[in-house]
C-alpha atoms as a PDB file:
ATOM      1  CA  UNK A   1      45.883  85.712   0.463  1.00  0.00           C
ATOM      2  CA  UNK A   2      44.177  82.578   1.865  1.00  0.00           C
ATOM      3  CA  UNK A   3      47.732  80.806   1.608  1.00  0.00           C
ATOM      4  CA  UNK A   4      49.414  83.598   3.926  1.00  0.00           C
ATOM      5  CA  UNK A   5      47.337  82.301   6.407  1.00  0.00           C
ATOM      6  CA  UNK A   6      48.063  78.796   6.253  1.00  0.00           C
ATOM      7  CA  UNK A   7      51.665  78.492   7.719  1.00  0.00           C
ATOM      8  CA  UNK A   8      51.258  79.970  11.367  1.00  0.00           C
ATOM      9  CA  UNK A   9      55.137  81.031  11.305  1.00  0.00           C
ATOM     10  CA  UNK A  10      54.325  83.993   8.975  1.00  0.00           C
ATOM     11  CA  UNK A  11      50.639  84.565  11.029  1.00  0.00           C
ATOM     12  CA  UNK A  12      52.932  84.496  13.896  1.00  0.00           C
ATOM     13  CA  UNK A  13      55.331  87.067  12.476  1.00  0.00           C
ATOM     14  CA  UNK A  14      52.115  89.317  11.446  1.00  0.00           C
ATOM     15  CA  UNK A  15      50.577  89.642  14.356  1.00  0.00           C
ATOM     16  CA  UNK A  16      54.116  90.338  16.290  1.00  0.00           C
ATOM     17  CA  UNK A  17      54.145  93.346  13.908  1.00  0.00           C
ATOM     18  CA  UNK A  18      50.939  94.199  14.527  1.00  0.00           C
ATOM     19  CA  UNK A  19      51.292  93.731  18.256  1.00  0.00           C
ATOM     20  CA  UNK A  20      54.165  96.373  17.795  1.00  0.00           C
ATOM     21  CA  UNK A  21      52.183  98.747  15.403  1.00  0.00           C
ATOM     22  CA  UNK A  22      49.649  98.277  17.380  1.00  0.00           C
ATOM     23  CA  UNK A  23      51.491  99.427  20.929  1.00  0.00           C
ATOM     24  CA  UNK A  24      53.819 102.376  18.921  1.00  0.00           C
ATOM     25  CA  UNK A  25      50.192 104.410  17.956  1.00  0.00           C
ATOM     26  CA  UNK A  26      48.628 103.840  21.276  1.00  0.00           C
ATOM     27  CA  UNK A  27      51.920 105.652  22.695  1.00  0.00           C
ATOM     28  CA  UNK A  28      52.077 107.926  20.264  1.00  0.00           C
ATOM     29  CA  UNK A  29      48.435 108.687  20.402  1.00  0.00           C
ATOM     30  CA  UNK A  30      48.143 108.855  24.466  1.00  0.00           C
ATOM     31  CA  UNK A  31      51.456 111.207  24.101  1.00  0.00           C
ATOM     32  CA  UNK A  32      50.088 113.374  21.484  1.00  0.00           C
ATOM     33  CA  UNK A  33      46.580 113.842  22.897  1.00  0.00           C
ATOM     34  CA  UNK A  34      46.909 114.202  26.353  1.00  0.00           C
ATOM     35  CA  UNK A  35      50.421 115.633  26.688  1.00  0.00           C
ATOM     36  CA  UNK A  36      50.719 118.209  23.615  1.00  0.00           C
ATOM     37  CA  UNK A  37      47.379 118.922  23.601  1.00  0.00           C
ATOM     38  CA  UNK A  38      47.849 122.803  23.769  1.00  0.00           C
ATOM     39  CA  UNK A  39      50.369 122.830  21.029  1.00  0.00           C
ATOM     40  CA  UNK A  40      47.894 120.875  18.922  1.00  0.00           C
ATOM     41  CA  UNK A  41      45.550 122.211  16.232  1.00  0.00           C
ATOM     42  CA  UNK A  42      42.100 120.729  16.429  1.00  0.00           C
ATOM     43  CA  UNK A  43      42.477 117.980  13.431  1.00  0.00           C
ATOM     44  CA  UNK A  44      45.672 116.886  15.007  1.00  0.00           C
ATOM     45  CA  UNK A  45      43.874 116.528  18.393  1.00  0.00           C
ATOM     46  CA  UNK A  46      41.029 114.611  17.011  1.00  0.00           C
ATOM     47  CA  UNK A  47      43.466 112.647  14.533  1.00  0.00           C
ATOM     48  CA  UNK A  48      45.803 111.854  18.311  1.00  0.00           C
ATOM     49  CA  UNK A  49      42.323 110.328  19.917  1.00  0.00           C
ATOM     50  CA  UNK A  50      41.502 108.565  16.840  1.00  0.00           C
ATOM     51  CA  UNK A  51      45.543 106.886  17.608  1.00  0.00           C
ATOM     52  CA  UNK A  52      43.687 106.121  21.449  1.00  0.00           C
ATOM     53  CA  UNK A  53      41.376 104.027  19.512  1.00  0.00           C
ATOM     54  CA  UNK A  54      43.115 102.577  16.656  1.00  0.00           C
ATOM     55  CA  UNK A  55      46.142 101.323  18.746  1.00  0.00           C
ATOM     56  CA  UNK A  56      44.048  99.109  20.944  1.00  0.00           C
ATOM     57  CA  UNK A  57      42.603  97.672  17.936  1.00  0.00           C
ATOM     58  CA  UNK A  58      45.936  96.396  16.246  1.00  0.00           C
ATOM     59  CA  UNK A  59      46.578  95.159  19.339  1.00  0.00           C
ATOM     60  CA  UNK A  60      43.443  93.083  19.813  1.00  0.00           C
ATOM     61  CA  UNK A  61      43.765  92.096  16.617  1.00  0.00           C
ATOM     62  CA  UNK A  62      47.742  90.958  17.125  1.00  0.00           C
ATOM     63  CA  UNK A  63      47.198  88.852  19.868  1.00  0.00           C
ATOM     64  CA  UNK A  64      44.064  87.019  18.656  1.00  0.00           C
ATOM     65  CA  UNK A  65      46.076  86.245  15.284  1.00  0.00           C
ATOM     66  CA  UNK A  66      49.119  85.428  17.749  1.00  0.00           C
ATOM     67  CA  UNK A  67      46.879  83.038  19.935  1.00  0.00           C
ATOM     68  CA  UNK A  68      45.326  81.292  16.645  1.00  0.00           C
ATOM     69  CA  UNK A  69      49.084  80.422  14.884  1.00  0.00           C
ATOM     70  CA  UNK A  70      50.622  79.632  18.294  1.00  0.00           C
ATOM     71  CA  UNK A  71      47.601  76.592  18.123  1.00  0.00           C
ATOM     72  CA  UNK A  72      47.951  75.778  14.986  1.00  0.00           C
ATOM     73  CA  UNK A  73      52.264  75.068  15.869  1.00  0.00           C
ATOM     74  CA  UNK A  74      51.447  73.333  18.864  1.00  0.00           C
ATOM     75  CA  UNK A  75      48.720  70.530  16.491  1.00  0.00           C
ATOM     76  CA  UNK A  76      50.978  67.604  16.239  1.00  0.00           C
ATOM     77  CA  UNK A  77      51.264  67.745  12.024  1.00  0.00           C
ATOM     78  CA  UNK A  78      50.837  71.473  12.216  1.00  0.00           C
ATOM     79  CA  UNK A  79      51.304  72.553   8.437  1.00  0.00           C
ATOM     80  CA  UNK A  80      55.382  73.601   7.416  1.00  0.00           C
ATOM     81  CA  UNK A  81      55.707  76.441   5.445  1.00  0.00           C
ATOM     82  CA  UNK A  82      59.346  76.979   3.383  1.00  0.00           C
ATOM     83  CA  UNK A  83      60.821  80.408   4.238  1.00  0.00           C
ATOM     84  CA  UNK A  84      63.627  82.070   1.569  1.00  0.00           C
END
């Protein structure tokens, strides 16, 4: 798992999914609990405000993974990873 991390192009491509993943359940989760929250049963209402909290996070998480491969392609010598 340790070698994932070594070639920024696939951390790169990780946290752009997770940057995505990340924005999809905060929508879905703002939508969900504040929008359709009289057609929801309780456990959906509570599982649409745990979305509120769990989207942020993937984001967070994204763009600190995004920030960390981005400087490790800009180091002149920056490790090349073979993609098939």
């Amino acid at each position: 798992m340790s070698d994932f991390f070594t070639c920024p192009v696939r951390a790169l491509r990780l946290a752009n999914r997770l940057l995505v993943a990340g924005l999809l359940l905060l929508l879905i989760g703002l939508f969900a609990a504040y929008g359709l929250d009289a057609y929801l049963g309780l456990r959906l209402l509570v599982g649409a405000h745990a979305l509120t909290i769990l989207g942020p996070s993937l984001l967070k998480l994204g763009y600190v993974l995004r920030l960390a491969a981005q400087q490790q392609l800009n180091r002149p010598g920056a490790p090349c990873c073979a993609t098939a």
